[in-house]
C-alpha atoms as a PDB file:
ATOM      1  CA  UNK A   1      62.549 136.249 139.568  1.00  0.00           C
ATOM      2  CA  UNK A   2      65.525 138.562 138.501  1.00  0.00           C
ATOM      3  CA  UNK A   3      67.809 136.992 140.721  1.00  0.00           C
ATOM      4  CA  UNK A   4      66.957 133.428 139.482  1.00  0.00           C
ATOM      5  CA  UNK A   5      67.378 134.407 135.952  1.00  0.00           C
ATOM      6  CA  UNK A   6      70.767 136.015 136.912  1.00  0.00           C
ATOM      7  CA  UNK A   7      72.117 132.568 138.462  1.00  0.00           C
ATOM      8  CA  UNK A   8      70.745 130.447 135.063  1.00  0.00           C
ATOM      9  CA  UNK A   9      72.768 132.841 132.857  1.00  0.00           C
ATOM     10  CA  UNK A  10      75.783 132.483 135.060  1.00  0.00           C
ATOM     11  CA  UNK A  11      75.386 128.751 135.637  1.00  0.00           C
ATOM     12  CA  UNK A  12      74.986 128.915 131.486  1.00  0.00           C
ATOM     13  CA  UNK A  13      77.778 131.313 130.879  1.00  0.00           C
ATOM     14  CA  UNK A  14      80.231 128.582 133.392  1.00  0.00           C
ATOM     15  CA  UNK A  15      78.405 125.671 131.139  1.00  0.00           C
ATOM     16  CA  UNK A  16      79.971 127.434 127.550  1.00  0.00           C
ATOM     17  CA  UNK A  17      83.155 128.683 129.028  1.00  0.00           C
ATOM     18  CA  UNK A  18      83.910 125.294 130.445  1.00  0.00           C
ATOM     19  CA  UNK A  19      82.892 123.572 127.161  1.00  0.00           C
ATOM     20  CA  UNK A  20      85.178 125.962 125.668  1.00  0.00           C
ATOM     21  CA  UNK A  21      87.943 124.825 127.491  1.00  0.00           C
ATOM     22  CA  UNK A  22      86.663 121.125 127.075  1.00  0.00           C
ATOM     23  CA  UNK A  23      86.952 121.139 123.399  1.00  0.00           C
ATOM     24  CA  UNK A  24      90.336 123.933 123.574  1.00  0.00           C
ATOM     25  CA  UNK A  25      92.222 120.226 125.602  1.00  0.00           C
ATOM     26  CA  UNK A  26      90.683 118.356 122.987  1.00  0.00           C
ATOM     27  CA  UNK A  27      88.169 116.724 125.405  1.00  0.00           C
ATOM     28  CA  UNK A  28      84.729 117.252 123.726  1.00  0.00           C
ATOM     29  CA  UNK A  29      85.105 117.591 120.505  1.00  0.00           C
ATOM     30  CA  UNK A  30      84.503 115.395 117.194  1.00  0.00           C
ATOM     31  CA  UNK A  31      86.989 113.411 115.393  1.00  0.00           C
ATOM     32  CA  UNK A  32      85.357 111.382 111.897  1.00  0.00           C
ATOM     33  CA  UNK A  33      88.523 109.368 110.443  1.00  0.00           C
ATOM     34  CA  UNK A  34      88.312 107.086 107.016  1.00  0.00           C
ATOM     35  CA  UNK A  35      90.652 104.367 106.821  1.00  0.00           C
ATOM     36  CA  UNK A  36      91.446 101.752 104.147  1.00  0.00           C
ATOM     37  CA  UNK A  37      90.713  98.080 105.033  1.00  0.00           C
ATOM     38  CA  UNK A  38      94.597  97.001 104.324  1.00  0.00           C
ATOM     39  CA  UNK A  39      95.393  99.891 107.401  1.00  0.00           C
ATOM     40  CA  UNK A  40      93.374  98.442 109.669  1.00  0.00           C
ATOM     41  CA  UNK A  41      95.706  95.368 109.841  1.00  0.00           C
ATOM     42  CA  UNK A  42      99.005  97.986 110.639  1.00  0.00           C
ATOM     43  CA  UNK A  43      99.171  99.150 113.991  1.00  0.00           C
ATOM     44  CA  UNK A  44      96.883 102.132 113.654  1.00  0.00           C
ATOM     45  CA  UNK A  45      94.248 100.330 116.022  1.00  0.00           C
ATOM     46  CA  UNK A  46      96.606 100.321 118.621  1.00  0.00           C
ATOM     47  CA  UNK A  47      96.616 104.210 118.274  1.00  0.00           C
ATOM     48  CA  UNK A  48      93.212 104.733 118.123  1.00  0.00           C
ATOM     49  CA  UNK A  49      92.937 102.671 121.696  1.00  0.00           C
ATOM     50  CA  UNK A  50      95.962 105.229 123.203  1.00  0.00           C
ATOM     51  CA  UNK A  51      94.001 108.136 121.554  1.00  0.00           C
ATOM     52  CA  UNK A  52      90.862 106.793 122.945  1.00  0.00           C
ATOM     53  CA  UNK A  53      92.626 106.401 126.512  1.00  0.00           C
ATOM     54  CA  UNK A  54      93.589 109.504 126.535  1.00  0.00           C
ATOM     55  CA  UNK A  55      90.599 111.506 125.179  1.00  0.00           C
ATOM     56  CA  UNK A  56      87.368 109.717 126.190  1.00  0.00           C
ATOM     57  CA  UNK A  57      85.456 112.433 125.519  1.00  0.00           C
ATOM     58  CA  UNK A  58      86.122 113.004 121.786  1.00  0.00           C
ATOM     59  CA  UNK A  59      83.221 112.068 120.116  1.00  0.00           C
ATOM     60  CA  UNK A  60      85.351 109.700 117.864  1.00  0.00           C
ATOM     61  CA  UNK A  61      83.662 107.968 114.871  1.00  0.00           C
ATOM     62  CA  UNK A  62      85.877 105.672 112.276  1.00  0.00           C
ATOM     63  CA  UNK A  63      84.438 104.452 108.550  1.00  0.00           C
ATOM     64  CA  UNK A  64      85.826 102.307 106.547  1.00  0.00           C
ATOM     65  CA  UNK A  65      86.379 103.132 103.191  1.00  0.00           C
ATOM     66  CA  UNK A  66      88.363 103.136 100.036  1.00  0.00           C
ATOM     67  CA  UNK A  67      91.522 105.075  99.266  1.00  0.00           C
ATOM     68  CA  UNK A  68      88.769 106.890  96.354  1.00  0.00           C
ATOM     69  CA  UNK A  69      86.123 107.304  98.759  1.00  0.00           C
ATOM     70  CA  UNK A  70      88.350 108.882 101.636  1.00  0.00           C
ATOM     71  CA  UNK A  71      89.480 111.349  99.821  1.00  0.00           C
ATOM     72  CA  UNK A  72      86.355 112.868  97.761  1.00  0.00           C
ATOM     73  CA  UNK A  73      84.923 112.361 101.684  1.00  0.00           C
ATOM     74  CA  UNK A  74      87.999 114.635 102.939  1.00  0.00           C
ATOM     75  CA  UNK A  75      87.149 117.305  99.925  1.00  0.00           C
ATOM     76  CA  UNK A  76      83.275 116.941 101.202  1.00  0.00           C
ATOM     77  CA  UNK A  77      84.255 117.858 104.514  1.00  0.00           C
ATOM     78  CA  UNK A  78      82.208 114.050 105.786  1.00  0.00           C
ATOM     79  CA  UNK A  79      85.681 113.262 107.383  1.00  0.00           C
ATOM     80  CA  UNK A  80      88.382 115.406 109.724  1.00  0.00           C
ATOM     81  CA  UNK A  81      91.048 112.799 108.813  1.00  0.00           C
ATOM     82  CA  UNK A  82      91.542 110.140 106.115  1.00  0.00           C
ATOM     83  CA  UNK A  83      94.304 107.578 105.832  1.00  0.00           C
ATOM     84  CA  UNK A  84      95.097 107.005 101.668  1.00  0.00           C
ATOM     85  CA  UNK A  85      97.071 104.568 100.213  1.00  0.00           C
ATOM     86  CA  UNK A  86      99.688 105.670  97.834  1.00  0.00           C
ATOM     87  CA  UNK A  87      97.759 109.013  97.462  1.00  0.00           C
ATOM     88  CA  UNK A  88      99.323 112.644  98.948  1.00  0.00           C
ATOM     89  CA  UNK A  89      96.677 114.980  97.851  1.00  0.00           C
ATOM     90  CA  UNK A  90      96.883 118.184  97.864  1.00  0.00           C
ATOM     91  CA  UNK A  91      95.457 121.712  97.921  1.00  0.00           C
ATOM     92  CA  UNK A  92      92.912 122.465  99.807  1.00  0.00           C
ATOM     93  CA  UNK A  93      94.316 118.952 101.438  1.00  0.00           C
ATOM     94  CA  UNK A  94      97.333 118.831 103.723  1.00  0.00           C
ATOM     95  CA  UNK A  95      98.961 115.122 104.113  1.00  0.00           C
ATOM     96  CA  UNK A  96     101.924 113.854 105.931  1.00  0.00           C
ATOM     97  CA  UNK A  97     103.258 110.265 105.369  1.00  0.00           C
ATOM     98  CA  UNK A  98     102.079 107.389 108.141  1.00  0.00           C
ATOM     99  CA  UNK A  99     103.895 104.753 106.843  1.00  0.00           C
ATOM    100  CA  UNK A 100     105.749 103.063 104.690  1.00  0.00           C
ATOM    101  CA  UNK A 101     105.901  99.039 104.471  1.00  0.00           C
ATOM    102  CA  UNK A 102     107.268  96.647 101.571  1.00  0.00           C
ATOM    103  CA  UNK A 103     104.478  95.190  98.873  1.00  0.00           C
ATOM    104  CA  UNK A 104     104.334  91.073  99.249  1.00  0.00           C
ATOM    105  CA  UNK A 105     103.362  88.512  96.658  1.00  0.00           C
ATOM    106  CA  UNK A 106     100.332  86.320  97.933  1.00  0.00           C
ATOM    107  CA  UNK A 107     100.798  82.647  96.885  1.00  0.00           C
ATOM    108  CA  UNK A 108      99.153  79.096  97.025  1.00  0.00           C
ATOM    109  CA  UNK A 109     101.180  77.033  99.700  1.00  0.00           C
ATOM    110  CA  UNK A 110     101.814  74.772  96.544  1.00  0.00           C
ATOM    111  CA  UNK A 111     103.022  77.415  94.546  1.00  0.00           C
ATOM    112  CA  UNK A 112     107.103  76.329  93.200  1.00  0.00           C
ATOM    113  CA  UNK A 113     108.452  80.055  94.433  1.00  0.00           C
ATOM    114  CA  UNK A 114     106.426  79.443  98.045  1.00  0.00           C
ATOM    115  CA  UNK A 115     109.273  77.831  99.429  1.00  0.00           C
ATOM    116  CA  UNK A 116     111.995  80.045  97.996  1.00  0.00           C
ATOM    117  CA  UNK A 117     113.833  81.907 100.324  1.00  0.00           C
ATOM    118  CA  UNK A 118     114.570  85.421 100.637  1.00  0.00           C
ATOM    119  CA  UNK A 119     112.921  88.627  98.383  1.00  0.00           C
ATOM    120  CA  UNK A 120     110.994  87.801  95.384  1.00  0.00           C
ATOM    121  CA  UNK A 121     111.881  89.050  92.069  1.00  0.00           C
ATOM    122  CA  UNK A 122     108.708  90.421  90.341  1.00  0.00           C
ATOM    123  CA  UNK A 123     109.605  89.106  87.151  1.00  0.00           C
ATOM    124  CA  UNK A 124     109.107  85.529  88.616  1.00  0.00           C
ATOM    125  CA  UNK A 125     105.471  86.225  87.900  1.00  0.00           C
ATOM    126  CA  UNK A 126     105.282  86.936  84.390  1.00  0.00           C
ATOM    127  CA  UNK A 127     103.209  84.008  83.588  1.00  0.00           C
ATOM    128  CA  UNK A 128     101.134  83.880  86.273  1.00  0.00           C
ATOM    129  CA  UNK A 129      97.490  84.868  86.490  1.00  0.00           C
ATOM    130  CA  UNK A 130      96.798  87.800  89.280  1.00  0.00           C
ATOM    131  CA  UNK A 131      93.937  87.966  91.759  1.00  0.00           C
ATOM    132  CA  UNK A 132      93.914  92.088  91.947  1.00  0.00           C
ATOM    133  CA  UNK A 133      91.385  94.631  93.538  1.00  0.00           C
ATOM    134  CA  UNK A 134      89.162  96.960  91.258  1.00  0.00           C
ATOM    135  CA  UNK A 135      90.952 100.216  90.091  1.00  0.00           C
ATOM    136  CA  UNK A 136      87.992 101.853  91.495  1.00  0.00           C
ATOM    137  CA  UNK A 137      88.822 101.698  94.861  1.00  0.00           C
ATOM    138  CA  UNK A 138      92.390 102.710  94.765  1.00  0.00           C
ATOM    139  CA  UNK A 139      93.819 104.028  91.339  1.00  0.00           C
ATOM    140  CA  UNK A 140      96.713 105.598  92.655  1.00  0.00           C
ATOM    141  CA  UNK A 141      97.865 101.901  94.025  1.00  0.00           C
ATOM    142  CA  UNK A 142      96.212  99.741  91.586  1.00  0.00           C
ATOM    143  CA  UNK A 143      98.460 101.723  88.796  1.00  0.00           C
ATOM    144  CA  UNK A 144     101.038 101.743  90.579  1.00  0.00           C
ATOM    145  CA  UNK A 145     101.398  97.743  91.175  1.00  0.00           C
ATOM    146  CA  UNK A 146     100.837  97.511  87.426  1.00  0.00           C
ATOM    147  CA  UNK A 147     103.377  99.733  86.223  1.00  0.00           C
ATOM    148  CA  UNK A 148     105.775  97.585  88.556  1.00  0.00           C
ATOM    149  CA  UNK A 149     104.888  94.351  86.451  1.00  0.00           C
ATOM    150  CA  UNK A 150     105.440  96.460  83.439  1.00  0.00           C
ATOM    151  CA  UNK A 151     108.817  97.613  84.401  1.00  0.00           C
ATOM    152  CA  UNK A 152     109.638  93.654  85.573  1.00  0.00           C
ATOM    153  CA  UNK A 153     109.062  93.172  82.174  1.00  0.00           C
ATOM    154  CA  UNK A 154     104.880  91.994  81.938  1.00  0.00           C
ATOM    155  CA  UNK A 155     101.374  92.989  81.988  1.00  0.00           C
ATOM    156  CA  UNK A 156      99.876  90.875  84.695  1.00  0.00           C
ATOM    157  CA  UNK A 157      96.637  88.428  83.314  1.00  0.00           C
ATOM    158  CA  UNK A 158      94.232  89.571  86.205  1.00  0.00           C
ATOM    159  CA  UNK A 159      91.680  86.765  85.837  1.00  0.00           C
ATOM    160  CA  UNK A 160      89.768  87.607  89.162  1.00  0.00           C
ATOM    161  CA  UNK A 161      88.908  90.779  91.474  1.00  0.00           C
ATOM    162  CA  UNK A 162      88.001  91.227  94.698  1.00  0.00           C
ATOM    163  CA  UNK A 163      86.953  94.254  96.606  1.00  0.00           C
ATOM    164  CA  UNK A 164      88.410  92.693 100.112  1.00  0.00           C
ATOM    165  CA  UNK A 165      91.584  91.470 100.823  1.00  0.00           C
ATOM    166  CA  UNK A 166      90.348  88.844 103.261  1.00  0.00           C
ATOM    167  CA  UNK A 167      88.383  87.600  99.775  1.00  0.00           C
ATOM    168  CA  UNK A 168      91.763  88.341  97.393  1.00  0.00           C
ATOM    169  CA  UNK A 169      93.542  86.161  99.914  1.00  0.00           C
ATOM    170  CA  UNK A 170      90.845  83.720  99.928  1.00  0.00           C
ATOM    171  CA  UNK A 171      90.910  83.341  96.221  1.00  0.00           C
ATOM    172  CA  UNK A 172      94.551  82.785  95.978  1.00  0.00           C
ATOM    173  CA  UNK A 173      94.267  79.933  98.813  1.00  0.00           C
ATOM    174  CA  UNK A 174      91.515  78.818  96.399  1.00  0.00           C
ATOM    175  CA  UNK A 175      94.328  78.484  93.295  1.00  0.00           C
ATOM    176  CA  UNK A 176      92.573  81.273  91.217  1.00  0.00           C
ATOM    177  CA  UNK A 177      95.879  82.891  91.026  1.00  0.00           C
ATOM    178  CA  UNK A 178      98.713  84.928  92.738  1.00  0.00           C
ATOM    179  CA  UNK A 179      98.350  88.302  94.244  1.00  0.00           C
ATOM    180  CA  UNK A 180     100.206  91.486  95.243  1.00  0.00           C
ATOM    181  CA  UNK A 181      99.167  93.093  98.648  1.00  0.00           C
ATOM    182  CA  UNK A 182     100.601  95.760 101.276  1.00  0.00           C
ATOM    183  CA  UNK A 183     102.756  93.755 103.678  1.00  0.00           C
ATOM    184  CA  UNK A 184     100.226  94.613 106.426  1.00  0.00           C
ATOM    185  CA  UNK A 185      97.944  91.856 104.827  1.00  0.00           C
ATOM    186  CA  UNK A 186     100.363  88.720 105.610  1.00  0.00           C
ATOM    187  CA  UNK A 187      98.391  89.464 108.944  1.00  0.00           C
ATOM    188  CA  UNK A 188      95.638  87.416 107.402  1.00  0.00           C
ATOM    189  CA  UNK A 189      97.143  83.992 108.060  1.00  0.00           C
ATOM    190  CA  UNK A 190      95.424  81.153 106.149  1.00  0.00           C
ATOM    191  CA  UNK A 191      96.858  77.617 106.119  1.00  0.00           C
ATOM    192  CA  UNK A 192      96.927  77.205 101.651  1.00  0.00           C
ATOM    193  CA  UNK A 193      98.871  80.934 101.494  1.00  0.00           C
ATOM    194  CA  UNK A 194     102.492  81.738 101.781  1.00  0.00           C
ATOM    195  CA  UNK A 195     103.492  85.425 101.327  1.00  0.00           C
ATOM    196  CA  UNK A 196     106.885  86.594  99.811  1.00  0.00           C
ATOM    197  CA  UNK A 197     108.292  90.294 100.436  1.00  0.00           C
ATOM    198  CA  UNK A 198     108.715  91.685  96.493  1.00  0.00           C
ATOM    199  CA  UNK A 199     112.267  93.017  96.011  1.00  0.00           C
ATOM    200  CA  UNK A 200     112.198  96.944  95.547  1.00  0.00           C
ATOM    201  CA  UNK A 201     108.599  97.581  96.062  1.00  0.00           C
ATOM    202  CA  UNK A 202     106.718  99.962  98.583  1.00  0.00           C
ATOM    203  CA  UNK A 203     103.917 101.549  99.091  1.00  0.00           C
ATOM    204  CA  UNK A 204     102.930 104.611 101.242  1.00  0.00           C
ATOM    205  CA  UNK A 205     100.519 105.207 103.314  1.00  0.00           C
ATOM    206  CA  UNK A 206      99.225 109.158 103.818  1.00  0.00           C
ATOM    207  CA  UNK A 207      97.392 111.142 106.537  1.00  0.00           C
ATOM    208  CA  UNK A 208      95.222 113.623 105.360  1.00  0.00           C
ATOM    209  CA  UNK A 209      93.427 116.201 106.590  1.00  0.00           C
ATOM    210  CA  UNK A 210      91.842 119.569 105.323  1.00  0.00           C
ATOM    211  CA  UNK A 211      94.517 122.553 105.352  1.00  0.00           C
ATOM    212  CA  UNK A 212      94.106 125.045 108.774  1.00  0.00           C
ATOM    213  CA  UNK A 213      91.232 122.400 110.381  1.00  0.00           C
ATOM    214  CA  UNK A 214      93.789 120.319 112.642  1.00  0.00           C
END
């Protein structure tokens, strides 16, 4: 009985130390990542298959969220690593910058400007009305966009929101109005839209992550 006892502990002491190791490679171990809908349509899922390729064994789990929810999710300590839009939080938060990519103006094929050729000039949308996305999800960006009107010299009339791009794109194809988006979402082709790259703007997209856990 002693000796059987004495070759479970050992097989369980092998079990931990090579689980150890597992999760020391980054083979067994847990990975929960938020991400914005707009940076889903960048090349981040093209990452996540490489990371996946290389580290089966990572229990990996992705949620979709907003830019709000990802990081008060971050703070909670729900998520190891969040992706935020035109937010670098900071302490107890560490973020580094994942990209950067121009903002576009999302028009109606029949729109006069559609056709025009070259960067768009803000300004050439003073009197239109603006499909937008509730504050809500993304304050940082939302406030943002609309100090860029204000500087161009307008407050944009935002007549309709949306809490999906695919929908804010949708809209605009519908002639409810024009819209400003990352560049990422021109990946959402639809036959009535035509996007235009917006002189001077950007936006920035962070990684975050809580400060000493990766």
């Amino acid at each position: 009985y002693l000796a059987q006892e004495a070759r479970r502990l050992v097989d369980q002491a092998d079990h931990a130390f090579e689980a150890t190791r597992r999760v020391a490679r980054g083979e067994a171990a847990q990975l929960r990542v938020g991400v914005p809908p707009s940076v889903m349509l960048t090349d981040l899922p093209n990452m996540v298959r490489k990371y996946r390729d290389r580290w089966p064994q990572v229990n990996f789990g992705l949620r979709e969220l907003s830019t709000s929810a990802i990081k008060a999710a971050l703070a909670a300590r729900e998520i190891d690593l969040g992706f935020l839009r035109e937010v670098r939080p900071g302490g107890p938060l560490e973020a580094r910058v994942f990209l950067t990519e121009s903002v576009v103006a999302v028009l109606p094929v029949s729109h006069p400007l559609a056709t025009a050729k070259g960067p768009l000039k803000l300004r050439a949308l003073k009197a239109k009305r603006f499909v937008f996305f509730p504050k809500r999800l993304g304050a940082t960006f939302y406030d943002a966009l609309i100090q860029a009107c204000v500087d161009a010299g307008f407050t944009p009339n935002i007549v309709q929101e949306a809490t999906q791009w695919s929908t804010v794109v949708s809209l605009v194809e519908a002639g409810m109005g024009v819209s400003l988006a990352p560049a990422c979402v021109a990946k959402m082709m639809r036959r009535g839209v035509v996007y235009r790259e917006v002189r001077g703007l950007e936006t920035s997209v962070y990684v975050g992550w809580r400060q000493g856990e990766l």
